[in-house]
PDB file of N, CA and C in Angstrom:
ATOM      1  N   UNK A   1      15.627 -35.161 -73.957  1.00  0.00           N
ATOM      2  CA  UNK A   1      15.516 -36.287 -73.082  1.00  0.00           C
ATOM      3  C   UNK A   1      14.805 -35.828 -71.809  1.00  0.00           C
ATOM      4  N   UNK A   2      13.906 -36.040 -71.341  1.00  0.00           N
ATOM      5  CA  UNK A   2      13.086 -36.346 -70.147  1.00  0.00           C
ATOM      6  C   UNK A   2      13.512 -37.203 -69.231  1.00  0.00           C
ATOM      7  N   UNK A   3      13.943 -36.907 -68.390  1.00  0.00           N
ATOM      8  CA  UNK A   3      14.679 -37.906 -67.364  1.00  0.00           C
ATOM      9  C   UNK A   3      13.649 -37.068 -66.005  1.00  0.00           C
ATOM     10  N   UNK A   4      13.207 -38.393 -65.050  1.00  0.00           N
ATOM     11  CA  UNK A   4      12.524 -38.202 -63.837  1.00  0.00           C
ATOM     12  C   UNK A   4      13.261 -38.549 -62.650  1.00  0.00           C
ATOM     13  N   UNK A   5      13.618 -37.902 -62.497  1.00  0.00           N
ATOM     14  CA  UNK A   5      14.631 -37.755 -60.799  1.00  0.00           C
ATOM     15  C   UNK A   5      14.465 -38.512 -59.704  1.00  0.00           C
ATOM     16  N   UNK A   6      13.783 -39.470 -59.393  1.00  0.00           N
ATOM     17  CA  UNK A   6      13.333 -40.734 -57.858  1.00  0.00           C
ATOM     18  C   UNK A   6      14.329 -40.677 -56.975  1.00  0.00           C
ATOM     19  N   UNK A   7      14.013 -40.961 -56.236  1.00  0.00           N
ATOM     20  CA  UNK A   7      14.919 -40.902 -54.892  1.00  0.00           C
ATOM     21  C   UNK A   7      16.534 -41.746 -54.906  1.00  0.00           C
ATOM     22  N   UNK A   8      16.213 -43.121 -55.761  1.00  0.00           N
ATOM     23  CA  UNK A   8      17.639 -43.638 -55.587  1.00  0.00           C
ATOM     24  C   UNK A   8      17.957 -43.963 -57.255  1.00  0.00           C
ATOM     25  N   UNK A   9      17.557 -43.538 -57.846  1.00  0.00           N
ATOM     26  CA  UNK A   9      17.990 -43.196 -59.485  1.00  0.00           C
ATOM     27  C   UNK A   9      17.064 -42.732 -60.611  1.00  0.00           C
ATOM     28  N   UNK A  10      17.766 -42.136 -61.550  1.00  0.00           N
ATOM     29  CA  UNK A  10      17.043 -41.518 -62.507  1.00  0.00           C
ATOM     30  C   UNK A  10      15.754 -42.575 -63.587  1.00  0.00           C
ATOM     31  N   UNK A  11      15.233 -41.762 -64.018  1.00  0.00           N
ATOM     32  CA  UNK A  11      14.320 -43.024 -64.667  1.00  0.00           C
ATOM     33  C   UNK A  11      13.811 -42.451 -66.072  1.00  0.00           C
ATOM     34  N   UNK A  12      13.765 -42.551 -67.127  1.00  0.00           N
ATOM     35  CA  UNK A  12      14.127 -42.067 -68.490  1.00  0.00           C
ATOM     36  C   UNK A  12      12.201 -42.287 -69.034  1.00  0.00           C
ATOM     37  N   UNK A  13      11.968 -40.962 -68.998  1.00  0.00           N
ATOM     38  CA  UNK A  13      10.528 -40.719 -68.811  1.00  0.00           C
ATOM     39  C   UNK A  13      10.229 -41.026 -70.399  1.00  0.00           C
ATOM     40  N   UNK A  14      11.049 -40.298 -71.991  1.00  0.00           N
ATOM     41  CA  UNK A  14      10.850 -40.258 -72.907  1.00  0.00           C
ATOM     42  C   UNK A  14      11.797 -39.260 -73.427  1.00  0.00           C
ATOM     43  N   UNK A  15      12.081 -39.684 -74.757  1.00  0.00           N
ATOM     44  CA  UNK A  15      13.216 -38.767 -75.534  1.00  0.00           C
ATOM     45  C   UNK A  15      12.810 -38.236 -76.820  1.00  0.00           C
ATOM     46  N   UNK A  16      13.170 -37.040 -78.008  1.00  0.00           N
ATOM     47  CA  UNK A  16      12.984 -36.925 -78.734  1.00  0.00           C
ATOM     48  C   UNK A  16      14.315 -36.859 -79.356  1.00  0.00           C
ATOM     49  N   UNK A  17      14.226 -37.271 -80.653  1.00  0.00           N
ATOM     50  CA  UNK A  17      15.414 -36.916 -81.933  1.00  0.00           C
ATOM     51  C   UNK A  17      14.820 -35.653 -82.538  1.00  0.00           C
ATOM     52  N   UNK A  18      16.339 -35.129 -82.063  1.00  0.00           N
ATOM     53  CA  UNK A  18      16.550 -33.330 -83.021  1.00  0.00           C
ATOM     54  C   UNK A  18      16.530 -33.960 -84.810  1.00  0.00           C
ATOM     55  N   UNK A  19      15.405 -33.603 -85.112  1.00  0.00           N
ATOM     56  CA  UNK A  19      15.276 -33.373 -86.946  1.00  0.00           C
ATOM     57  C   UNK A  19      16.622 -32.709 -87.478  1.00  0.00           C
ATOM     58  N   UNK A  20      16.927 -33.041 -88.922  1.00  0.00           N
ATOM     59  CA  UNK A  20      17.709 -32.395 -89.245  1.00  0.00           C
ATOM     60  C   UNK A  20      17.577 -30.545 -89.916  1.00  0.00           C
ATOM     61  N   UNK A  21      18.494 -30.111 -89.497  1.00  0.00           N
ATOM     62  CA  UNK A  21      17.846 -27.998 -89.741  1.00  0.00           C
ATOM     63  C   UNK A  21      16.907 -27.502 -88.890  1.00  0.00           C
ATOM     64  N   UNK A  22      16.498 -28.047 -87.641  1.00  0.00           N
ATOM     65  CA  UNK A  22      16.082 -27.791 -86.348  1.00  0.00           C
ATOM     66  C   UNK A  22      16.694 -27.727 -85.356  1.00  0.00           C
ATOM     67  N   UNK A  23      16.252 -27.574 -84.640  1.00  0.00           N
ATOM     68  CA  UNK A  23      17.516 -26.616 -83.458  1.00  0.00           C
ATOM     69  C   UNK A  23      16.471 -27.033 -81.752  1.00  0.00           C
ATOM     70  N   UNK A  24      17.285 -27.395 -81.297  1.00  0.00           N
ATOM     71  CA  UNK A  24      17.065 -28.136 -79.528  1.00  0.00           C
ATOM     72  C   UNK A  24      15.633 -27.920 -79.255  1.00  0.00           C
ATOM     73  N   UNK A  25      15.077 -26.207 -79.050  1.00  0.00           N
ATOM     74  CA  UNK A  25      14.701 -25.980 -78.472  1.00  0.00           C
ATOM     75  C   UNK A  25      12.973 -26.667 -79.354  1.00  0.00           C
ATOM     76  N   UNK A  26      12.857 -26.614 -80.869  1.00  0.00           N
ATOM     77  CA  UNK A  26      11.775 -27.102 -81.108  1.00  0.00           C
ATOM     78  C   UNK A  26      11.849 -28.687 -80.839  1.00  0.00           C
ATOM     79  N   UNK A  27      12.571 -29.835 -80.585  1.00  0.00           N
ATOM     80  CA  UNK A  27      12.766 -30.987 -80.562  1.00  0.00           C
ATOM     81  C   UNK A  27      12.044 -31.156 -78.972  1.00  0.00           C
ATOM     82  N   UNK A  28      12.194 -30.251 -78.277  1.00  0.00           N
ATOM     83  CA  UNK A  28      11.896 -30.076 -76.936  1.00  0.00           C
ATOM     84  C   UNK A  28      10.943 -30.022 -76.630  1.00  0.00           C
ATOM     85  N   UNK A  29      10.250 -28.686 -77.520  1.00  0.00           N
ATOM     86  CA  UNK A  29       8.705 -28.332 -77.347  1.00  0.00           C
ATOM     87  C   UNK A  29       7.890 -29.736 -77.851  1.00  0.00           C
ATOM     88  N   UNK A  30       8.196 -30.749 -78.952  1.00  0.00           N
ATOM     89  CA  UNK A  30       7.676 -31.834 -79.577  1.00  0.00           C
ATOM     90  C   UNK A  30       7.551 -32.958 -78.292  1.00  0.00           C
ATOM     91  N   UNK A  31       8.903 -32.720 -77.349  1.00  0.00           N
ATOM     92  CA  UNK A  31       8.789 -33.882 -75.733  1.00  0.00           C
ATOM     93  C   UNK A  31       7.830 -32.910 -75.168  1.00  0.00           C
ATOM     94  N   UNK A  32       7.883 -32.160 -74.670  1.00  0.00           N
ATOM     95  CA  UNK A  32       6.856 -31.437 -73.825  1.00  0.00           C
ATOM     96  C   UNK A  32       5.478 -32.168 -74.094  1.00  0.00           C
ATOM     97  N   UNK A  33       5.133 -31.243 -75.248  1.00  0.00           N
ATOM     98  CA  UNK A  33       3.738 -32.089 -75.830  1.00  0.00           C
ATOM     99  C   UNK A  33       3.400 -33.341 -75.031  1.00  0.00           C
ATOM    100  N   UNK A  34       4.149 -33.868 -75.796  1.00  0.00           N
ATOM    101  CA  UNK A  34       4.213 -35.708 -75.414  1.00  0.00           C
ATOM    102  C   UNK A  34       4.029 -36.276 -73.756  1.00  0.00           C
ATOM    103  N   UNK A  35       4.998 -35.352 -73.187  1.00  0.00           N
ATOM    104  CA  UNK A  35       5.048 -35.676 -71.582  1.00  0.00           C
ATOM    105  C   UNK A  35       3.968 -35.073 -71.054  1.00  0.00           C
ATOM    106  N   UNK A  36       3.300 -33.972 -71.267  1.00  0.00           N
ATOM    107  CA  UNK A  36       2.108 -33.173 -70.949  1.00  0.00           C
ATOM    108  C   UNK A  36       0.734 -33.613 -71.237  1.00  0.00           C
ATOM    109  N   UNK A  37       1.334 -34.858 -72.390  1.00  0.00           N
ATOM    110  CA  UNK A  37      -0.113 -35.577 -72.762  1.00  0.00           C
ATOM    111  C   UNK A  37      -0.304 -36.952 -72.082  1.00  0.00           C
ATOM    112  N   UNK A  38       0.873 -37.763 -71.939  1.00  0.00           N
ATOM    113  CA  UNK A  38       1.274 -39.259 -71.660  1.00  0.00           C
ATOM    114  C   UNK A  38       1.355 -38.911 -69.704  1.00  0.00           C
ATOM    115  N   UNK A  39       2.534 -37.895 -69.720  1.00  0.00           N
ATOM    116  CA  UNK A  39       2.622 -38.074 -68.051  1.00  0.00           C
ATOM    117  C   UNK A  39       1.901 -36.908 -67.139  1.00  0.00           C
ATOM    118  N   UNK A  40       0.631 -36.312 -67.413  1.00  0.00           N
ATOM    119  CA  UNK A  40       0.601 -34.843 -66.600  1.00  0.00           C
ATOM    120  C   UNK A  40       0.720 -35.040 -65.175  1.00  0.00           C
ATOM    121  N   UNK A  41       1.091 -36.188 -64.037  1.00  0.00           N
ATOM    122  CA  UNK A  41       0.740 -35.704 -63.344  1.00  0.00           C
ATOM    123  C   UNK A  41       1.910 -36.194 -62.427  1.00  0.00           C
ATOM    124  N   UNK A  42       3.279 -36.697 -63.402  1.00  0.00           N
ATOM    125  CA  UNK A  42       4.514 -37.433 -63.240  1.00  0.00           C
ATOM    126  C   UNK A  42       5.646 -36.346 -62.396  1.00  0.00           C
ATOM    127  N   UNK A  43       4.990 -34.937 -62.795  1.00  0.00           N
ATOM    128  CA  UNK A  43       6.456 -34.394 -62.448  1.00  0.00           C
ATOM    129  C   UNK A  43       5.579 -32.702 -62.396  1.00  0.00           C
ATOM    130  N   UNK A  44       6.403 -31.827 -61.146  1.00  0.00           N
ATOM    131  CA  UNK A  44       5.726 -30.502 -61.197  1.00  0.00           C
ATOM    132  C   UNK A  44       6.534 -29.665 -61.656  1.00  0.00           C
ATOM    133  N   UNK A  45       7.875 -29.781 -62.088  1.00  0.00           N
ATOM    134  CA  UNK A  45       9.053 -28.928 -62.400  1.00  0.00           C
ATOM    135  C   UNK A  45       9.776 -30.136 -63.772  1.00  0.00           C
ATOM    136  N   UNK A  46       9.834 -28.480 -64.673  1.00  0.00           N
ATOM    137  CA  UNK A  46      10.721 -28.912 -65.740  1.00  0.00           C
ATOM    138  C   UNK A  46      12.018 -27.603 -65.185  1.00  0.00           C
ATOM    139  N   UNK A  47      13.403 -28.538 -65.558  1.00  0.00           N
ATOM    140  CA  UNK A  47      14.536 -27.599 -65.407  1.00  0.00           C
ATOM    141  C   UNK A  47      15.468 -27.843 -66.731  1.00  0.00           C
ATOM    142  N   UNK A  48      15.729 -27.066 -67.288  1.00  0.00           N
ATOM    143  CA  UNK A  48      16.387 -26.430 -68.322  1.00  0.00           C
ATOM    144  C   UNK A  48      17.859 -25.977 -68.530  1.00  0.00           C
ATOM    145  N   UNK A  49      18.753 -26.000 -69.372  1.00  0.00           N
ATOM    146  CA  UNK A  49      19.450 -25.190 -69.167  1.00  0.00           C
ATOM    147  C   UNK A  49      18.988 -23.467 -70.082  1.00  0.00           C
ATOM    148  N   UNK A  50      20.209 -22.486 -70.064  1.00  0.00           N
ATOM    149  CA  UNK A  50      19.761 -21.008 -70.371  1.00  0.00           C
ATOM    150  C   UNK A  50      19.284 -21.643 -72.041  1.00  0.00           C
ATOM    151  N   UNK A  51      19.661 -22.374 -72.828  1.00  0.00           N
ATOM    152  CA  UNK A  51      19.265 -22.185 -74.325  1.00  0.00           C
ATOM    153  C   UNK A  51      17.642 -22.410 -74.322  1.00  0.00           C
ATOM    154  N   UNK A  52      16.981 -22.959 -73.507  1.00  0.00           N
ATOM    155  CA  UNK A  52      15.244 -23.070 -73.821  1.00  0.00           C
ATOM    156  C   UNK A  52      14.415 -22.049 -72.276  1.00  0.00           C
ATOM    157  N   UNK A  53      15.608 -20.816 -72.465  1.00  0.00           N
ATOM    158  CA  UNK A  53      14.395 -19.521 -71.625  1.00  0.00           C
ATOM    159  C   UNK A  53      14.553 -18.728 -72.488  1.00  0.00           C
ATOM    160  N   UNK A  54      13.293 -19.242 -73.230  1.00  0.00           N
ATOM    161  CA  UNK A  54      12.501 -18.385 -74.092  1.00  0.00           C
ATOM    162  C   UNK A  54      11.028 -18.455 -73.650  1.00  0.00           C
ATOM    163  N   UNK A  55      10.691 -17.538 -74.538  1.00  0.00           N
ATOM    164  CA  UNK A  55       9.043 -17.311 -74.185  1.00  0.00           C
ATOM    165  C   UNK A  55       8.648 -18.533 -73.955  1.00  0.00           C
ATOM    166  N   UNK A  56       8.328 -19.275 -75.683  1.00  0.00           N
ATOM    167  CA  UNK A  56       7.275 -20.069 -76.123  1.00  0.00           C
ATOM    168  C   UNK A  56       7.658 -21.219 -74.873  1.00  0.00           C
ATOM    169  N   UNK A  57       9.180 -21.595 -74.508  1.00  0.00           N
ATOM    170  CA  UNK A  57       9.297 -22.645 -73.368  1.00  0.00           C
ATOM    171  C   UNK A  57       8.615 -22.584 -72.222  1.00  0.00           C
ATOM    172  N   UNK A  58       8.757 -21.086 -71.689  1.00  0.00           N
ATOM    173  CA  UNK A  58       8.620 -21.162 -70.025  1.00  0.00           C
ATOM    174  C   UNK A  58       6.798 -20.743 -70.314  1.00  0.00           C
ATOM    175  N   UNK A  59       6.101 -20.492 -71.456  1.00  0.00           N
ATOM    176  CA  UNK A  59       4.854 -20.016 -71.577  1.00  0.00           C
ATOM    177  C   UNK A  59       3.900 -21.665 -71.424  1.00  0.00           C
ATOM    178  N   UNK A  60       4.773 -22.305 -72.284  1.00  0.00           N
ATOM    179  CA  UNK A  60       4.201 -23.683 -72.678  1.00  0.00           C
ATOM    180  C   UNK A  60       4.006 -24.562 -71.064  1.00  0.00           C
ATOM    181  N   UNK A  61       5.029 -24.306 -70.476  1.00  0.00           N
ATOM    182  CA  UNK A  61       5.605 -25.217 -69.270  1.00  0.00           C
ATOM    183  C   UNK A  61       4.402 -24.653 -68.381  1.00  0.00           C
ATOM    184  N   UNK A  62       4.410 -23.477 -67.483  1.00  0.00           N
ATOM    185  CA  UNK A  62       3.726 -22.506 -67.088  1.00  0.00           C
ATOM    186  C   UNK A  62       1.814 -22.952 -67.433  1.00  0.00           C
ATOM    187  N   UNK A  63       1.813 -22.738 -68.956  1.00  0.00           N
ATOM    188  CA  UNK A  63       0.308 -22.985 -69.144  1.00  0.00           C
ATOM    189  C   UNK A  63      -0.163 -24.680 -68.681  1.00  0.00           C
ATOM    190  N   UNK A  64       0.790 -25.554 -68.555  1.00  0.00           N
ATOM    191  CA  UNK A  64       0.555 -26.939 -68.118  1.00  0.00           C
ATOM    192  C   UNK A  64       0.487 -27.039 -66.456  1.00  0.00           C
ATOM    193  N   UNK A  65       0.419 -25.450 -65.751  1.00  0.00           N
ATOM    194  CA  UNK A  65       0.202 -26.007 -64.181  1.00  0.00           C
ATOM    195  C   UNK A  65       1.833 -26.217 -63.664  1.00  0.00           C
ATOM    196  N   UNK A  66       2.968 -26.033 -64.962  1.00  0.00           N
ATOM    197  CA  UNK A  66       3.991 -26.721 -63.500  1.00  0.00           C
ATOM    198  C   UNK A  66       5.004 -25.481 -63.837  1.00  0.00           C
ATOM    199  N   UNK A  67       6.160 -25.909 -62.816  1.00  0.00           N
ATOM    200  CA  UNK A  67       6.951 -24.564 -62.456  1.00  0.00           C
ATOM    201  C   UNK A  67       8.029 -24.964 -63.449  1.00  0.00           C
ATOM    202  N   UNK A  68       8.853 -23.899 -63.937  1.00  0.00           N
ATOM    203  CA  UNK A  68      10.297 -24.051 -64.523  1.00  0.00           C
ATOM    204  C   UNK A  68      11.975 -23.817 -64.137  1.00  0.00           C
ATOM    205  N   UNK A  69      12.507 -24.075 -64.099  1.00  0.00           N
ATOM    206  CA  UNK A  69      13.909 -23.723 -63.178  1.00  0.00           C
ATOM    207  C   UNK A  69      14.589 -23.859 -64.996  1.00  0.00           C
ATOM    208  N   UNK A  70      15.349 -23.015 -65.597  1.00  0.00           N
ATOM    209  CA  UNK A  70      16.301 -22.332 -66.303  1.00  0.00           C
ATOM    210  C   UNK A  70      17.669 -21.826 -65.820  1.00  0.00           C
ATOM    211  N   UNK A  71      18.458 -22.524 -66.334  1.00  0.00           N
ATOM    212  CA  UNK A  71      19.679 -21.916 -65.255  1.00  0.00           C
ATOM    213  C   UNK A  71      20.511 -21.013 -66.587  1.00  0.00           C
ATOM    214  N   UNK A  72      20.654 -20.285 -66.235  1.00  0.00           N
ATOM    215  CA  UNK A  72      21.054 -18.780 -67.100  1.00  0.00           C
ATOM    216  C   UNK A  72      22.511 -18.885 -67.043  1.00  0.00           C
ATOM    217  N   UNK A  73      22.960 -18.087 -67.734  1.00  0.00           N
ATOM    218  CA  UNK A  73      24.749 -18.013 -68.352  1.00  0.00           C
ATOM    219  C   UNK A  73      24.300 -16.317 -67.235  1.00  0.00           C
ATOM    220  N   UNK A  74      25.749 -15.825 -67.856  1.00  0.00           N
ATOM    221  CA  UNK A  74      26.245 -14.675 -66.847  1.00  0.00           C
ATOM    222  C   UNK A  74      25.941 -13.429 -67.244  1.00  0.00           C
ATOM    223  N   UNK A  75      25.298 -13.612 -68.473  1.00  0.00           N
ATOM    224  CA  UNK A  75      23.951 -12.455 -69.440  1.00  0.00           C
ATOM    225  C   UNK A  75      22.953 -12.235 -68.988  1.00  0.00           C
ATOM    226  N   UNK A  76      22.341 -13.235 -68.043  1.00  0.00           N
ATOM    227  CA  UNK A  76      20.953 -13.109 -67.337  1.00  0.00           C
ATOM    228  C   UNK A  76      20.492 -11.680 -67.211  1.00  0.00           C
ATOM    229  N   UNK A  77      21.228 -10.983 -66.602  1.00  0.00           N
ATOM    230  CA  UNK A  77      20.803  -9.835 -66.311  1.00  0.00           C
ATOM    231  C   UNK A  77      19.454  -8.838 -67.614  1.00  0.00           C
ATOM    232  N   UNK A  78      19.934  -9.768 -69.293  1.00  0.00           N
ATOM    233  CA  UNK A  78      19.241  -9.229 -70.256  1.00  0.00           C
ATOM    234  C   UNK A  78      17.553  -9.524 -69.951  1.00  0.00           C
ATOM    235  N   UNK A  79      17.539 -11.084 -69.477  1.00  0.00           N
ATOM    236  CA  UNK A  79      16.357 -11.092 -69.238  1.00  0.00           C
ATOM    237  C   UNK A  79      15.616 -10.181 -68.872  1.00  0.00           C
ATOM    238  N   UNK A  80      15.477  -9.356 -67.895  1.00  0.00           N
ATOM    239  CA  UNK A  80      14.350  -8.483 -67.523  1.00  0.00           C
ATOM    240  C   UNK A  80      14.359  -7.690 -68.359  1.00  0.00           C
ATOM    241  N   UNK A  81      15.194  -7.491 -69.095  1.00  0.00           N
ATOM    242  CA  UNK A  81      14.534  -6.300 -70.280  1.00  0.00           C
ATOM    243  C   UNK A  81      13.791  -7.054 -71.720  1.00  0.00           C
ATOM    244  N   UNK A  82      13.639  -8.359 -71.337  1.00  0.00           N
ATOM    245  CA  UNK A  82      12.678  -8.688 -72.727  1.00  0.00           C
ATOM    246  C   UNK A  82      11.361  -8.620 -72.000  1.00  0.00           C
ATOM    247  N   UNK A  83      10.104  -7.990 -72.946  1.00  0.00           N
ATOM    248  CA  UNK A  83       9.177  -8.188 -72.476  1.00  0.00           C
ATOM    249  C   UNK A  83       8.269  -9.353 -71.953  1.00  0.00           C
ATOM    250  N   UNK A  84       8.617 -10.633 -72.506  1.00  0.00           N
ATOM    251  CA  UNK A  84       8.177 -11.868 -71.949  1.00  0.00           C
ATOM    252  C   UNK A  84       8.319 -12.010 -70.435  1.00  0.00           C
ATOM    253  N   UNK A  85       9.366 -11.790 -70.070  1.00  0.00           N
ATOM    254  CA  UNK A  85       9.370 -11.981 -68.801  1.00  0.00           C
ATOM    255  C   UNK A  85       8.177 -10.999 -68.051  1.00  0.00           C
ATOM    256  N   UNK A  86       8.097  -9.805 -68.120  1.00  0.00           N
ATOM    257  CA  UNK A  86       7.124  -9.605 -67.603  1.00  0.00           C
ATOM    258  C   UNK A  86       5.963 -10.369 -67.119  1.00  0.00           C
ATOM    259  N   UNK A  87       5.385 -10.798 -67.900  1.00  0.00           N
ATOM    260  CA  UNK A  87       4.201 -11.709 -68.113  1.00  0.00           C
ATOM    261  C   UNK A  87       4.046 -13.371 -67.003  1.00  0.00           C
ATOM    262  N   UNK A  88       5.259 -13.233 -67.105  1.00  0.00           N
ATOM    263  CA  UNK A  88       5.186 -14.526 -66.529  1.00  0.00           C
ATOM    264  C   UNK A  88       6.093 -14.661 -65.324  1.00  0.00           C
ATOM    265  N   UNK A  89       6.513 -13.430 -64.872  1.00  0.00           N
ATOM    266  CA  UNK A  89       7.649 -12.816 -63.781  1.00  0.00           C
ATOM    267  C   UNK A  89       7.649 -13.886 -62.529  1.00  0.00           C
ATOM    268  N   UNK A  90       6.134 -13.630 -61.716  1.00  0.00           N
ATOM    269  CA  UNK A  90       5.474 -14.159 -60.782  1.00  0.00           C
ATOM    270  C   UNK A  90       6.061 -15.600 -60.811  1.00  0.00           C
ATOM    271  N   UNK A  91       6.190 -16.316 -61.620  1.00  0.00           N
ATOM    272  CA  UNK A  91       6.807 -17.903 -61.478  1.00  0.00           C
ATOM    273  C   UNK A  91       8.103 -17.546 -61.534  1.00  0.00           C
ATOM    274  N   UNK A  92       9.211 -17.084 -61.586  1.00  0.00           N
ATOM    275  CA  UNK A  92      10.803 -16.896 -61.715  1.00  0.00           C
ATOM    276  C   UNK A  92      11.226 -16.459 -60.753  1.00  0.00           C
ATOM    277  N   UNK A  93      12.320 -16.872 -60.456  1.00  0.00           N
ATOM    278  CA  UNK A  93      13.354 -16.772 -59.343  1.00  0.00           C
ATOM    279  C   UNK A  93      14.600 -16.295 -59.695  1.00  0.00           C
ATOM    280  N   UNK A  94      15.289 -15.510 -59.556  1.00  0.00           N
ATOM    281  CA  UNK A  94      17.029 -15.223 -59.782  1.00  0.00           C
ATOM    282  C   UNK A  94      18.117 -15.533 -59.307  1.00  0.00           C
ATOM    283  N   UNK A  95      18.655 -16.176 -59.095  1.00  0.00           N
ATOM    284  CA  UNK A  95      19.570 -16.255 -58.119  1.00  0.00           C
ATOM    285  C   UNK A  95      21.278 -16.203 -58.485  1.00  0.00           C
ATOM    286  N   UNK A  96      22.304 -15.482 -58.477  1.00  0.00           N
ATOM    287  CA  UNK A  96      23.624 -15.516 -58.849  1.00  0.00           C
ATOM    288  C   UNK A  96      24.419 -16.599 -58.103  1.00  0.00           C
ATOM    289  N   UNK A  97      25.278 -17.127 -58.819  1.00  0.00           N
ATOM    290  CA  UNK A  97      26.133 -18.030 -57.919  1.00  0.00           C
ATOM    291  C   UNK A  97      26.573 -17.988 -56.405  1.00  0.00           C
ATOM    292  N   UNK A  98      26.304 -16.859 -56.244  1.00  0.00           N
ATOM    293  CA  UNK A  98      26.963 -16.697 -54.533  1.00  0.00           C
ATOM    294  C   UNK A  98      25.457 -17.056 -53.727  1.00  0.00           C
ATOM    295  N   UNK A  99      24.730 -16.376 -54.290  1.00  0.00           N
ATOM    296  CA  UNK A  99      23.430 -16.350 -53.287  1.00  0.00           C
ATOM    297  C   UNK A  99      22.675 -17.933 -53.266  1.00  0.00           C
ATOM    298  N   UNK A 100      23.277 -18.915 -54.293  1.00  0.00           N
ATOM    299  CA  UNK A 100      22.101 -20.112 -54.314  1.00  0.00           C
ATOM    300  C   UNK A 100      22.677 -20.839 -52.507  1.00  0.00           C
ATOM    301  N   UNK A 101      21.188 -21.460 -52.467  1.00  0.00           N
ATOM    302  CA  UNK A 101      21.636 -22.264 -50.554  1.00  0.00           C
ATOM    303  C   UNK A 101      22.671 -23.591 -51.060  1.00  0.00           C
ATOM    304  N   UNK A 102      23.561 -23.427 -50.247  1.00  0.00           N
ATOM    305  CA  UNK A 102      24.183 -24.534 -49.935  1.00  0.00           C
ATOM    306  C   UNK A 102      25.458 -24.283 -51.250  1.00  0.00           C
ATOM    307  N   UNK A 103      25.297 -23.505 -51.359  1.00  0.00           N
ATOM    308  CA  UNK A 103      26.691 -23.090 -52.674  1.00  0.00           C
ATOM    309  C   UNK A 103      28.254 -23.519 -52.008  1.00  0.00           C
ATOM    310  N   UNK A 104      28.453 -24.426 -53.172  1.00  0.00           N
ATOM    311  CA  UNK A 104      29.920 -25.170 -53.139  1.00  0.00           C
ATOM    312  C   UNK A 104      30.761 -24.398 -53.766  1.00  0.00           C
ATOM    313  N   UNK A 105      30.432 -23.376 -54.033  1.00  0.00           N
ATOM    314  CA  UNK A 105      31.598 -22.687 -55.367  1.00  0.00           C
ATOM    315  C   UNK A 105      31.269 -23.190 -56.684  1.00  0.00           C
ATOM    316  N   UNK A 106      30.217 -23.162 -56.797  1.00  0.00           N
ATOM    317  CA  UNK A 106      29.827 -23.583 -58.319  1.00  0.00           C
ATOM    318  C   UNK A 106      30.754 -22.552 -59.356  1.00  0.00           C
TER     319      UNK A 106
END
């Protein structure tokens, strides 16, 4: 689901149905496409949760001009040892629960 964030409510950009014996993250890459073709110039940030920081996601997102926000489980730390990240380092940010601004105690 593609949902676009506006100032006083959300607005439901376009959705895909997960196929059956497919798994989130290709149902995702199939909206991407779609929103990258229909809306390029709707939105500069896709945000994620940790199941679609993978390569082919943040490579795909990245090669379209816009930024990605992935919010990671408490494993993060593995990331820097896959080589993908390398590559695409320069766009990523880290941040642990204590350090994000304005932290409520998430």
């Amino acid at each position: 689901m593609a949902i676009l964030l506006c100032k006083d409510f959300p607005f439901l950009l376009d959705l895909e149905l997960q196929m059956p014996g497919e798994d989130e993250v290709a149902a995702a890459a199939r909206l991407l496409d779609r929103l990258f073709l229909n809306y390029p110039r709707a939105f500069d940030v896709v945000v994620a949760d940790g199941l679609y920081a993978q390569a082919p996601f943040f490579k795909t997102v990245i090669a379209h001009g816009k930024q990605v926000i992935a919010v990671l489980k408490d494993d993060a730390g593995i990331c820097f040892r896959m080589p993908w990240v390398f590559s695409v380092r320069s766009s990523l940010l880290f941040f642990n629960r204590t350090e994000l601004p304005g932290n409520v105690g998430i």
